[in-house]
Protein backbone atom coordinates (compact mmCIF):
# COMPACT_ATOMS: atom_id res chain seq x y z
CA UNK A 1 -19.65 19.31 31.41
CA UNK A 2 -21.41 20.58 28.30
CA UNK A 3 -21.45 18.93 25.09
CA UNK A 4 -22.84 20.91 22.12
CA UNK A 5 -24.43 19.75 18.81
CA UNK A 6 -24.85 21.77 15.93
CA UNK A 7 -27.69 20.90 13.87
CA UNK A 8 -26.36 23.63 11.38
CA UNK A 9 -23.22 21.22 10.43
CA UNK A 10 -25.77 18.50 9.87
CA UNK A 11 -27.97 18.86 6.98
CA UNK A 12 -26.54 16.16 5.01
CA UNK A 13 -29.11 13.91 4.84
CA UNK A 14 -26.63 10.73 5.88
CA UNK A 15 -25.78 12.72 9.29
CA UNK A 16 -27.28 11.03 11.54
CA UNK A 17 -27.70 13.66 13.69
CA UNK A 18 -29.80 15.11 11.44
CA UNK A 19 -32.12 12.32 11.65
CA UNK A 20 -34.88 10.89 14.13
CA UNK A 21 -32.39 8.39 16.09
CA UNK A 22 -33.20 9.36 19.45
CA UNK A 23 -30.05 10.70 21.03
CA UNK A 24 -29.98 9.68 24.78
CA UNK A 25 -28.06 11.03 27.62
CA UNK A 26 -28.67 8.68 30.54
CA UNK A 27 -27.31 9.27 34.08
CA UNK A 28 -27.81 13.29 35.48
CA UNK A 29 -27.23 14.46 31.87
CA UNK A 30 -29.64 16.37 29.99
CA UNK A 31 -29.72 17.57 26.38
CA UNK A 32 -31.73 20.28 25.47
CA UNK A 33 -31.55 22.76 21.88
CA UNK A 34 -30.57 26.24 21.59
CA UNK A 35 -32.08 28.64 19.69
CA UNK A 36 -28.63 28.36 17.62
CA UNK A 37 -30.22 25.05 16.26
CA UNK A 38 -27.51 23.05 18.40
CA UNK A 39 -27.98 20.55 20.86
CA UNK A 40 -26.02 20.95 24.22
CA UNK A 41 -25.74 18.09 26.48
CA UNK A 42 -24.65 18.52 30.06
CA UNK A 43 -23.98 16.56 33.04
CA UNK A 44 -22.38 16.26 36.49
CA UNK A 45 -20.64 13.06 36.06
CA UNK A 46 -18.65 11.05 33.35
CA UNK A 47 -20.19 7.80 33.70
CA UNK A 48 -22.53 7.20 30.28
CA UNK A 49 -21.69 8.70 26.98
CA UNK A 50 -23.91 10.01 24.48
CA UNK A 51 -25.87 7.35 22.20
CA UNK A 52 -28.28 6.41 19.70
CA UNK A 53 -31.08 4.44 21.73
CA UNK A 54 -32.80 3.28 18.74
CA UNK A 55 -29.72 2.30 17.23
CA UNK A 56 -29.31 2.05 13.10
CA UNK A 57 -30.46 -1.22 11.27
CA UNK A 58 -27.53 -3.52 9.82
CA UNK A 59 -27.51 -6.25 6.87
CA UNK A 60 -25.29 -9.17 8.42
CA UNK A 61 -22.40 -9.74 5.90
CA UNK A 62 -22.28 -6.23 5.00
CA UNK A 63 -19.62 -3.56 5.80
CA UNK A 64 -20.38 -0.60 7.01
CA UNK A 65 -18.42 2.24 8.08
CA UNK A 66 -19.00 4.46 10.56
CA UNK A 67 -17.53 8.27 11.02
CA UNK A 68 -16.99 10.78 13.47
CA UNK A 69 -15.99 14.55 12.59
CA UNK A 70 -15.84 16.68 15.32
CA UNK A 71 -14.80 20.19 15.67
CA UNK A 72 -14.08 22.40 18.77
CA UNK A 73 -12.88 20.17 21.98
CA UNK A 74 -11.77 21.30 24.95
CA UNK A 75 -7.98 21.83 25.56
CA UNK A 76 -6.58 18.27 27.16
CA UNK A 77 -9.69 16.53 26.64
CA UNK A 78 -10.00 13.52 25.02
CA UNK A 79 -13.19 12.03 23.01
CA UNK A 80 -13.64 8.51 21.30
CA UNK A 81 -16.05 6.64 19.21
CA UNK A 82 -17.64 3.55 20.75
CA UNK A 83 -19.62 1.03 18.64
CA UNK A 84 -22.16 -1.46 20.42
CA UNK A 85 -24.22 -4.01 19.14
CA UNK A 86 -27.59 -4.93 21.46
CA UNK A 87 -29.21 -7.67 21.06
CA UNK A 88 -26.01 -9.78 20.02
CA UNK A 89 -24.83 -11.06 23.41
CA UNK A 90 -22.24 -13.37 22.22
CA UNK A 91 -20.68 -11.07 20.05
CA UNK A 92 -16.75 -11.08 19.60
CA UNK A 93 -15.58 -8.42 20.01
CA UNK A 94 -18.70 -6.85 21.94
CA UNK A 95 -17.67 -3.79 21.06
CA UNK A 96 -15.28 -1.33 18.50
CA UNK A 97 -13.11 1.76 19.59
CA UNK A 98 -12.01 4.36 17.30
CA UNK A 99 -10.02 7.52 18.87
CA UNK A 100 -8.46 10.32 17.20
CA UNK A 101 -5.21 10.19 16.21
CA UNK A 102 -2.78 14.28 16.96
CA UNK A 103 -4.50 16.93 15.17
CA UNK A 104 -7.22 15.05 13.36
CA UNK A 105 -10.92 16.06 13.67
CA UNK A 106 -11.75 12.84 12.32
CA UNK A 107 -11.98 8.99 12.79
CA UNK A 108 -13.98 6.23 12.08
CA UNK A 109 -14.69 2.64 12.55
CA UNK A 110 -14.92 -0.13 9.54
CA UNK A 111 -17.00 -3.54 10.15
CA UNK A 112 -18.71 -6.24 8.70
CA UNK A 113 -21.87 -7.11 10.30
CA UNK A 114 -22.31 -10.24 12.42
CA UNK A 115 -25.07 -12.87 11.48
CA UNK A 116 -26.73 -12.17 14.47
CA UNK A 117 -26.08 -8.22 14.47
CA UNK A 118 -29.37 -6.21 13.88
CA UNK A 119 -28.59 -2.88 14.79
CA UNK A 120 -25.18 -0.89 15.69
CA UNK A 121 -25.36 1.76 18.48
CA UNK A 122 -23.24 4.29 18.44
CA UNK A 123 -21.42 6.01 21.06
CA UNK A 124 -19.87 9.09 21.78
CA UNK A 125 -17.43 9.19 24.93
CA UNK A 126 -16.19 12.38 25.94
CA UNK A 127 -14.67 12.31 29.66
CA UNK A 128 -15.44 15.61 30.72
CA UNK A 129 -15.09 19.37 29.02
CA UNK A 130 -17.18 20.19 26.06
CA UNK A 131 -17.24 19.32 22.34
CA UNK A 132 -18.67 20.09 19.06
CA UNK A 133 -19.79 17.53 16.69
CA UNK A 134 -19.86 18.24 12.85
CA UNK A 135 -21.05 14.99 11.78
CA UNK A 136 -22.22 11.56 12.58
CA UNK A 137 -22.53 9.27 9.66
CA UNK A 138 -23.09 5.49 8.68
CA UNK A 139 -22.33 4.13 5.18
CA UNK A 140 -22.20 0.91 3.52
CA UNK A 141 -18.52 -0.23 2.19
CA UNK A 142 -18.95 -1.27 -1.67
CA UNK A 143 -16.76 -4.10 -2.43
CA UNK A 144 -13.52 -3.77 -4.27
CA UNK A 145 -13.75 -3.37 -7.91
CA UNK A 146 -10.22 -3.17 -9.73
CA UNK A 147 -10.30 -1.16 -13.05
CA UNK A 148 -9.54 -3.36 -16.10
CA UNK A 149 -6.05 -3.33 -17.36
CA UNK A 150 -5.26 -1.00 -19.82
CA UNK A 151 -8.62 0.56 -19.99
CA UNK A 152 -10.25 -1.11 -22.61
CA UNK A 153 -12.75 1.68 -23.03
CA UNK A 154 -10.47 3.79 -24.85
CA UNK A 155 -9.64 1.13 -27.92
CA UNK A 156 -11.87 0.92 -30.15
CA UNK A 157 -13.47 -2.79 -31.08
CA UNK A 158 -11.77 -2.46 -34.36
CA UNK A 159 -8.14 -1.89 -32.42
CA UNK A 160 -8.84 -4.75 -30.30
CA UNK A 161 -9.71 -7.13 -33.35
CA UNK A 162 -6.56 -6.18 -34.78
CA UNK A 163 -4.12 -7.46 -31.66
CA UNK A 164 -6.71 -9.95 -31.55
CA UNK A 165 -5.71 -11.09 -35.41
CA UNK A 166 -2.15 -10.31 -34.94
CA UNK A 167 -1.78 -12.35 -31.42
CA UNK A 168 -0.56 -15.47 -32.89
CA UNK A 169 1.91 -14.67 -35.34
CA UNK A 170 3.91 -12.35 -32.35
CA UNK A 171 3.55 -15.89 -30.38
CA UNK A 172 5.34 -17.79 -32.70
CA UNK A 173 7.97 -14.99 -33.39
CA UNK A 174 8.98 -15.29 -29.84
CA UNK A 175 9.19 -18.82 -29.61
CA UNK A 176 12.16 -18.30 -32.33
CA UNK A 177 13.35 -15.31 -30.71
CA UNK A 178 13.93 -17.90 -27.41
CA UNK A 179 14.98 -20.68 -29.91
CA UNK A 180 18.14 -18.65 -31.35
CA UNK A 181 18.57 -17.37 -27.88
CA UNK A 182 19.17 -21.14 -26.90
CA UNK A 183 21.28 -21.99 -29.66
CA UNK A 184 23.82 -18.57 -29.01
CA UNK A 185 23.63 -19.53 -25.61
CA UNK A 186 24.65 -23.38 -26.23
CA UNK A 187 27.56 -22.19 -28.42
CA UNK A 188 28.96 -18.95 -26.88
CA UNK A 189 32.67 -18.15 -26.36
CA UNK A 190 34.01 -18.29 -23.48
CA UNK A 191 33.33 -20.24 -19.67
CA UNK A 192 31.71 -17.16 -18.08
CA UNK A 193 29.14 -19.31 -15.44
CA UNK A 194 27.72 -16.00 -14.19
CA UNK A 195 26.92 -14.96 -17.73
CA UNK A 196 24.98 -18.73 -18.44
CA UNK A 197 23.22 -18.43 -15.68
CA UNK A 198 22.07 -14.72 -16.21
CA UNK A 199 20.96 -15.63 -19.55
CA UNK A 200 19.25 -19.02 -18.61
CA UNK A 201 17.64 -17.40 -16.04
CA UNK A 202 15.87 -14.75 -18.14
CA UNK A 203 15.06 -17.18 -20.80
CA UNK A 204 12.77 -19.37 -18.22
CA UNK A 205 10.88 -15.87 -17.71
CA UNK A 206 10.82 -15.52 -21.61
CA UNK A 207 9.52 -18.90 -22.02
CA UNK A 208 6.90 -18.07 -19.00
CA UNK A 209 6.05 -14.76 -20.37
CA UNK A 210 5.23 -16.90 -23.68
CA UNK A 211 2.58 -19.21 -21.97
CA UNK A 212 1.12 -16.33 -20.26
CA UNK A 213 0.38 -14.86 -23.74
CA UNK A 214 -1.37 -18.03 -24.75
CA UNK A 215 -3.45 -18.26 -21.90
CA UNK A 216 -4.77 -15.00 -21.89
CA UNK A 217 -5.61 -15.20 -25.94
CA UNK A 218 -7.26 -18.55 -24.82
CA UNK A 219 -9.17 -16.06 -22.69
CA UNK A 220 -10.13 -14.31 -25.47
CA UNK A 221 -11.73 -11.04 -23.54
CA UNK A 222 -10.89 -7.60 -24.54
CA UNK A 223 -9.06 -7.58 -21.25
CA UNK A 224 -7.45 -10.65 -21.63
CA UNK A 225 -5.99 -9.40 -25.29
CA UNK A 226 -4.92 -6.13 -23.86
CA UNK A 227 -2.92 -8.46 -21.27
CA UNK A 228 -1.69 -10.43 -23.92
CA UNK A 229 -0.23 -7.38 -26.07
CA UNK A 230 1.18 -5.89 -22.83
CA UNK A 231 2.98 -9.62 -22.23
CA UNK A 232 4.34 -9.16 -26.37
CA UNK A 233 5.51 -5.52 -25.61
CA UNK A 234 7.82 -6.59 -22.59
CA UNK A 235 9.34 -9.60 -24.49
CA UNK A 236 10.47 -6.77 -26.80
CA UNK A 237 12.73 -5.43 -23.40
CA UNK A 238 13.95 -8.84 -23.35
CA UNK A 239 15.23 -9.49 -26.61
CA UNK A 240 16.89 -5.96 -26.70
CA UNK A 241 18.52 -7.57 -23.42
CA UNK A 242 19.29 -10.78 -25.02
CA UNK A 243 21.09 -9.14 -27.60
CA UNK A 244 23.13 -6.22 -25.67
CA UNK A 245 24.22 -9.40 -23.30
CA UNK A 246 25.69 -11.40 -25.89
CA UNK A 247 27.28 -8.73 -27.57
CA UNK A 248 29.12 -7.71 -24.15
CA UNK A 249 30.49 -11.43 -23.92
CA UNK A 250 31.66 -11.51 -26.94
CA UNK A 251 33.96 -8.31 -26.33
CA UNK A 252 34.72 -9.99 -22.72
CA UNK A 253 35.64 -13.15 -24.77
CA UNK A 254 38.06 -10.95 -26.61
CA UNK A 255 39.64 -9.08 -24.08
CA UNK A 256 42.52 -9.99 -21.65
CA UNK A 257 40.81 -9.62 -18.09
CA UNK A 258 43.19 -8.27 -15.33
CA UNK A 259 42.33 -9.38 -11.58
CA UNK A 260 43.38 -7.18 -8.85
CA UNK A 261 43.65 -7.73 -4.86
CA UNK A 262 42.83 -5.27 -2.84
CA UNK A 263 45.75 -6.36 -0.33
CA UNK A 264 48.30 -4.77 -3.83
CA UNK A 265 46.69 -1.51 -2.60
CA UNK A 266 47.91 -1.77 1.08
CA UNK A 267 44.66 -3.20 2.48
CA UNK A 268 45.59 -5.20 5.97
CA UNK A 269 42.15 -6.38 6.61
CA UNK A 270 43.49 -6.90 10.08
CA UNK A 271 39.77 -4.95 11.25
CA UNK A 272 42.70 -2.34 12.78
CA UNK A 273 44.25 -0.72 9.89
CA UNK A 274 42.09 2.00 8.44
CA UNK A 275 41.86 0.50 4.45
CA UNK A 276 39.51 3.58 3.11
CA UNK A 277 42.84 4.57 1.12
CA UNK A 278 43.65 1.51 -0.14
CA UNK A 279 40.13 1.39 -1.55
CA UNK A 280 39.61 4.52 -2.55
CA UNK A 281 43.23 4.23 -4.60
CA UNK A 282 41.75 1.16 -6.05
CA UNK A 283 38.12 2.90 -7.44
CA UNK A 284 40.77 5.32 -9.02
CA UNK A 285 43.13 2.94 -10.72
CA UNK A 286 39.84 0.88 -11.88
CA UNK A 287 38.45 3.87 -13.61
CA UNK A 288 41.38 4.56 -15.80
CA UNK A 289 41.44 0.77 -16.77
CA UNK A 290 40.45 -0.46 -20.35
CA UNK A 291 38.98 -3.34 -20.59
CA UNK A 292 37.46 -6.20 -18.28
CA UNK A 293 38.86 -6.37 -14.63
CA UNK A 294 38.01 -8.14 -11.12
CA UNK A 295 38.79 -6.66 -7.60
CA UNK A 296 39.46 -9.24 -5.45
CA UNK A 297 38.58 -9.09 -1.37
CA UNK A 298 40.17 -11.89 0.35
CA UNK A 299 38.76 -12.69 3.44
CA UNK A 300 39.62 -10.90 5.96
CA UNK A 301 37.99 -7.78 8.39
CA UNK A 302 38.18 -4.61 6.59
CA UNK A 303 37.58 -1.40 8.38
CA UNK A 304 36.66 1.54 6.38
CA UNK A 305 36.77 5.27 8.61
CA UNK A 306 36.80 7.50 6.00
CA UNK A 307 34.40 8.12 2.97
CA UNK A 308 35.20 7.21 -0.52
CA UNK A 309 34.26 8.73 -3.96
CA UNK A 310 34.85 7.99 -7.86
CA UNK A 311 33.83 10.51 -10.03
């Protein structure tokens, strides 16, 4: 088999095939350069890959990443990346296996170094055929750092100051907002439980959303303002619900609500009868209603065969 590296692909200087790591093919392999500036590495049997006998140096605790881009192969051959760690005996797991997934020239392998890891040797493991690697590359992961909420580079310190300054009067205009939205509540027409509980419901995340906006102006950081504002701006999507909920009940309150069965519509709900007409008939009649109206299902097995529409 022959296994060719090109030393053109490589310049970067974080290819480590670039670099002095001391490639070794043990076993009846040998590796020699072509005047092309690549390496090909041949051998008669399929027993040792290609590694690193040096092996890089590690920081234990750190995360490192390592890559494999490789770009003619062989048709039905298969190549993987192998990751060993000498020196570390008791290692778990001993070692890491990245392949390639269809049609990628690519993988790699992400770790965090052991205490007792010093070096990582890396592995190429082609079976048999030939292949040519583009790149070989170790890099050290940087730890997550999120971006701060709503950017505060683009406000100004002035802008800032100002929510800052205007934080506590919007806290104590939504305390009244959820007040008067307790009194409606307390005193609304009507015995609709499902509309109580929708509006009790959102007033525990108003009252929520309320501490939040404390808590972060306790913070008192340009993020924490920013956060604060953003908390103000979405009570403003609750109060317009608030009010478009309450107007709606009254109107319900007012109207006479009609309650249909489906079974008036010739529904058997015998899991025999085909009841896609009955319900279809039913979406019909309901659109040309005015005013508030319930569809009632009684139990039963209902089967629907054909498709249904209401335009």
């Amino acid at each position: 088999m022959t296994l060719i590296l090109p030393l053109s692909l490589c310049a970067a200087p974080e290819n480590l095939l670039d670099q002095d790591w001391e490639w070794f093919c043990p076993g009846t392999g040998t590796l020699k350069r072509l005047p092309s500036g690549t390496y090909e590495y041949s051998r008669n049997d399929a027993k040792y890959p290609l590694y690193n006998r040096k092996g890089v140096p590690v920081v234990p605790g750190k995360r490192y990443c390592v890559k494999l881009e490789i770009g003619k192969l062989d048709a039905g051959q298969r190549v993987s990346l192998v990751l060993g760690f000498p020196g570390n005996k008791g290692r778990k797991p001993d070692y890491l296996y990245g392949s390639f997934k269809k049609d990628s020239a690519t993988t790699e392998i992400v770790f965090t170094a052991d205490p007792n890891d010093k070096v990582v040797r890396i592995h190429v493991n082609l079976k048999q055929g030939r292949l040519e690697i583009k790149k070989i590359e170790i890099t050290e992961v940087k730890p997550y750092s999120p971006t701060a909420c709503y950017a505060p580079g683009s406000f100004s310190a002035d802008e800032v100051e100002q929510i800052r300054k205007g934080l506590p009067e919007k806290i104590r205009s939504i305390e009244q907002r959820i007040e008067t939205v307790s009194g409606k509540l307390a005193s609304a027409p009507g015995t609709d439980a499902f509309f109580r509980e929708r509006v009790a419901k959102r007033l525990e995340i108003a009252r929520r959303l309320v501490e939040y906006v404390k808590w972060e102006r306790k913070l008192d950081t340009t993020d924490s303002i920013l956060f604060a504002q953003r908390a103000v701006d979405d009570f403003e999507l609750l109060s317009r619900y608030f009010d478009n909920e309450f107007a709606l009940n009254v109107e319900r309150s007012r109207a006479k609500e009609e309650v249909w069965s489906i079974r008036d519509f010739g529904a058997k709900g015998d899991g025999i009868a085909d009841d896609s007409p009955a319900f279809q008939q039913a979406l019909e009649k309901a659109k040309k209603h005015r005013g508030f109206l319930k569809l009632r299902v009684p139990r039963g097995r209902y089967r629907l065969a054909g498709m249904m529409s209401i335009k």
